[in-house]
C-alpha atoms as a PDB file:
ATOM      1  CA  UNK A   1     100.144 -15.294  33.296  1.00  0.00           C
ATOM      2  CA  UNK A   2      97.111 -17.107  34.997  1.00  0.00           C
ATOM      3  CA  UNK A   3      94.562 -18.208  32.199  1.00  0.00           C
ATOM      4  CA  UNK A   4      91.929 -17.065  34.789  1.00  0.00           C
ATOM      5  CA  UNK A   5      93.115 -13.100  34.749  1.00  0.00           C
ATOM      6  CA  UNK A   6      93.318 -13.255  30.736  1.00  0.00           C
ATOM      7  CA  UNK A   7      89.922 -14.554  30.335  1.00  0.00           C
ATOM      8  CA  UNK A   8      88.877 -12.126  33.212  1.00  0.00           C
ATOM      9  CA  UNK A   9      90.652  -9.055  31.172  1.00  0.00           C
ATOM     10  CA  UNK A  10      89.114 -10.329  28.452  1.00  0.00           C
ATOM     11  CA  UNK A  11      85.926  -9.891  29.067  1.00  0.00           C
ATOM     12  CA  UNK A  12      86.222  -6.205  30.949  1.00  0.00           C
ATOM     13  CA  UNK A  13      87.814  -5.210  27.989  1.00  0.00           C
ATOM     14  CA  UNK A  14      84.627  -6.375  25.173  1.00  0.00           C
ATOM     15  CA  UNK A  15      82.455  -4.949  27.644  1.00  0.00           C
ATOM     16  CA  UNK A  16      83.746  -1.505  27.714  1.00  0.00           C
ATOM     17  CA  UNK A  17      83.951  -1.936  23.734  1.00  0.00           C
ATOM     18  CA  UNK A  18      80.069  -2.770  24.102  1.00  0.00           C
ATOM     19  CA  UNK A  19      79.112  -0.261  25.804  1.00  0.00           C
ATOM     20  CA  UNK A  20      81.505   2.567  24.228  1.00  0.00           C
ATOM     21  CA  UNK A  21      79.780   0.866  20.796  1.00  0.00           C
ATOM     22  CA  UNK A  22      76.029   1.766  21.617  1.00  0.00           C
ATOM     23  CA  UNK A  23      76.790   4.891  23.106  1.00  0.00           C
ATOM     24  CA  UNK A  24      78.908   5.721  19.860  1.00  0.00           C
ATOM     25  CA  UNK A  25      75.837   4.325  17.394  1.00  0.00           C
ATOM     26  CA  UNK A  26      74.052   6.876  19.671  1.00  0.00           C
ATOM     27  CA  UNK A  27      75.837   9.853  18.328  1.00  0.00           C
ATOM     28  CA  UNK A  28      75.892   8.919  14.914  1.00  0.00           C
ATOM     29  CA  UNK A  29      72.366   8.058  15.048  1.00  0.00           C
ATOM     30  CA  UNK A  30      71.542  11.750  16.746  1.00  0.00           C
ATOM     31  CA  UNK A  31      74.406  13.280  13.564  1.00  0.00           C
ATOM     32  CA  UNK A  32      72.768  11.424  11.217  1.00  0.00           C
ATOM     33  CA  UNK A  33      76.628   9.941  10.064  1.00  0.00           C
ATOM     34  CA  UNK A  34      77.215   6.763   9.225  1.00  0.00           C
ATOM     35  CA  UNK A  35      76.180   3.789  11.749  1.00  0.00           C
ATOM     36  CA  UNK A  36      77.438   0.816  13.228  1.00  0.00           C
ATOM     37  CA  UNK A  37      75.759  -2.137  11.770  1.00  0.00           C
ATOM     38  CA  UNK A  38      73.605  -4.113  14.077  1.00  0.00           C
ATOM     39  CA  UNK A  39      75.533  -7.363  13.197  1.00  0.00           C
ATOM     40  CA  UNK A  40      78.298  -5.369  15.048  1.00  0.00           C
ATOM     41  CA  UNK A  41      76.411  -4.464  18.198  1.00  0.00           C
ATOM     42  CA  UNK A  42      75.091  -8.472  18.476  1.00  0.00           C
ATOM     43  CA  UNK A  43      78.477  -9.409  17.591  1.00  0.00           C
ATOM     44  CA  UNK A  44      80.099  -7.902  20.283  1.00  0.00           C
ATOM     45  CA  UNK A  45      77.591  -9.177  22.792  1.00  0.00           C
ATOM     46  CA  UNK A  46      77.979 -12.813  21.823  1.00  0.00           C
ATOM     47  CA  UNK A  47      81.729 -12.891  22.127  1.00  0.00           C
ATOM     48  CA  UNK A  48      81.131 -11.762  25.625  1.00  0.00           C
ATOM     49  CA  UNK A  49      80.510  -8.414  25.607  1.00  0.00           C
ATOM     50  CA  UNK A  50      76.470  -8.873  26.425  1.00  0.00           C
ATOM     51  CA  UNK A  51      76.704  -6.599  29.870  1.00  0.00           C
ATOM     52  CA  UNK A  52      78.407  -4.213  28.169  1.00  0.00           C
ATOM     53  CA  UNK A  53      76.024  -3.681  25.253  1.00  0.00           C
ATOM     54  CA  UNK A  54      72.935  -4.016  27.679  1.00  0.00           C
ATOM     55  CA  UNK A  55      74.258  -1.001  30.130  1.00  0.00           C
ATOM     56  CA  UNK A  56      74.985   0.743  26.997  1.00  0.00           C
ATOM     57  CA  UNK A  57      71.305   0.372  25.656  1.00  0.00           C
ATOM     58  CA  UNK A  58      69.549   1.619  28.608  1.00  0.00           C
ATOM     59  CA  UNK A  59      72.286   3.916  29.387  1.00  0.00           C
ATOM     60  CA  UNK A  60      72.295   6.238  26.078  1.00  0.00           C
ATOM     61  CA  UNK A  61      68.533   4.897  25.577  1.00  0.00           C
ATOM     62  CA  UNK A  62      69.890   2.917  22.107  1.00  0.00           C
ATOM     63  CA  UNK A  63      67.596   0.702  20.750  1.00  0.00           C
ATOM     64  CA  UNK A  64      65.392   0.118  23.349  1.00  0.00           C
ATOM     65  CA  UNK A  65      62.081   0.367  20.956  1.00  0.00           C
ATOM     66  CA  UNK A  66      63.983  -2.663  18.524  1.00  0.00           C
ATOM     67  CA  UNK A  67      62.467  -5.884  20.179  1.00  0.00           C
ATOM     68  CA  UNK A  68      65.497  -7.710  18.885  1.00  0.00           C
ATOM     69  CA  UNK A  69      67.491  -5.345  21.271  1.00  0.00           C
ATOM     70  CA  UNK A  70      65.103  -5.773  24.151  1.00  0.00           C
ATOM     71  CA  UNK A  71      64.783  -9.519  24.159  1.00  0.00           C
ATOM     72  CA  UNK A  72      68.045 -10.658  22.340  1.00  0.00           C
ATOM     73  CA  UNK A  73      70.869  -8.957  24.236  1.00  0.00           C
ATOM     74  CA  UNK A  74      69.676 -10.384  27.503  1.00  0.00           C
ATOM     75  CA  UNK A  75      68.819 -13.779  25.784  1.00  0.00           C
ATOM     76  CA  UNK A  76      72.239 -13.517  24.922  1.00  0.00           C
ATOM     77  CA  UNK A  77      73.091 -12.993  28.573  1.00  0.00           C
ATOM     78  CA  UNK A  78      71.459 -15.556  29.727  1.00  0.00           C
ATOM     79  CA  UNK A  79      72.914 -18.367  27.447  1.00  0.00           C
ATOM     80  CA  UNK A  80      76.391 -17.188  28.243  1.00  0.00           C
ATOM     81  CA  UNK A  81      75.383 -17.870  32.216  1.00  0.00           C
ATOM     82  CA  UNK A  82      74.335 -20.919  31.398  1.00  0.00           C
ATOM     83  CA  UNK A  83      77.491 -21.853  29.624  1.00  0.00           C
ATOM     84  CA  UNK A  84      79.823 -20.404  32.605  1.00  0.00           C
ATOM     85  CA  UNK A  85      77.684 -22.439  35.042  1.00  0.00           C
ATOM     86  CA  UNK A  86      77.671 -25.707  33.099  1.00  0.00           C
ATOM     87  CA  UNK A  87      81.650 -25.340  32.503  1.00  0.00           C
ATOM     88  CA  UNK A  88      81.820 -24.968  36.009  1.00  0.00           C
ATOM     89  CA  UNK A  89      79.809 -27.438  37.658  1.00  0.00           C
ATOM     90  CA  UNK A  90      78.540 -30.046  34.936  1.00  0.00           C
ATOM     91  CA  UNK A  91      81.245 -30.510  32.646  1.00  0.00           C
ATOM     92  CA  UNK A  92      83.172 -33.593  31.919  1.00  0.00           C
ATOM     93  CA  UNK A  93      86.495 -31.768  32.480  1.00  0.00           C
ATOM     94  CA  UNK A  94      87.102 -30.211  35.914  1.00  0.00           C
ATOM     95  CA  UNK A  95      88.073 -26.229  35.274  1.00  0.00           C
ATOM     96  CA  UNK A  96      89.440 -24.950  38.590  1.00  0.00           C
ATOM     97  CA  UNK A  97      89.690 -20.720  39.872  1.00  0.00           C
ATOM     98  CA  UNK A  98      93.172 -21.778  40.797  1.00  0.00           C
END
């Protein structure tokens, strides 16, 4: 299997777990059960699941008053760009789409 698809899979898969994550958190937060910790949530984004987590926030309104939230996940975001673009085009080993 192409290394490209897995990585690709991959990272559609963490992002749905994002997501599902904050809008779970949500619902225990409304229940008043038992929460995801927010070492989980930031976890999740840095292993690639950033776009995930950030739909999820704004979509189920989740943490959107925590400034960590507000200004980490997309800092997050952001550094994982810049990783993508330097692997691409400014690393000393040549990765290649195909």
């Amino acid at each position: 299997m192409n290394v490209i698809l897995i990585l690709f899979l991959y990272v559609i898969i963490v992002n749905i777990v994002g997501f599902a994550e904050m809008g779970i958190d949500k619902r225990k937060a409304k229940r008043g059960a038992f929460r995801i910790p927010e070492a989980n949530l930031f976890l999740t984004a840095l292993v690639g699941g950033s776009i995930g987590c950030i739909a999820g926030m704004y979509t189920f309104r989740h943490k959107t008053k925590h400034k960590s939230f507000v200004f980490g996940m997309p800092a997050i975001l952001i550094v994982q760009l810049a990783v993508i673009v330097y692997l691409l085009f400014a690393a000393p080993v040549h990765f290649t789409l195909m």
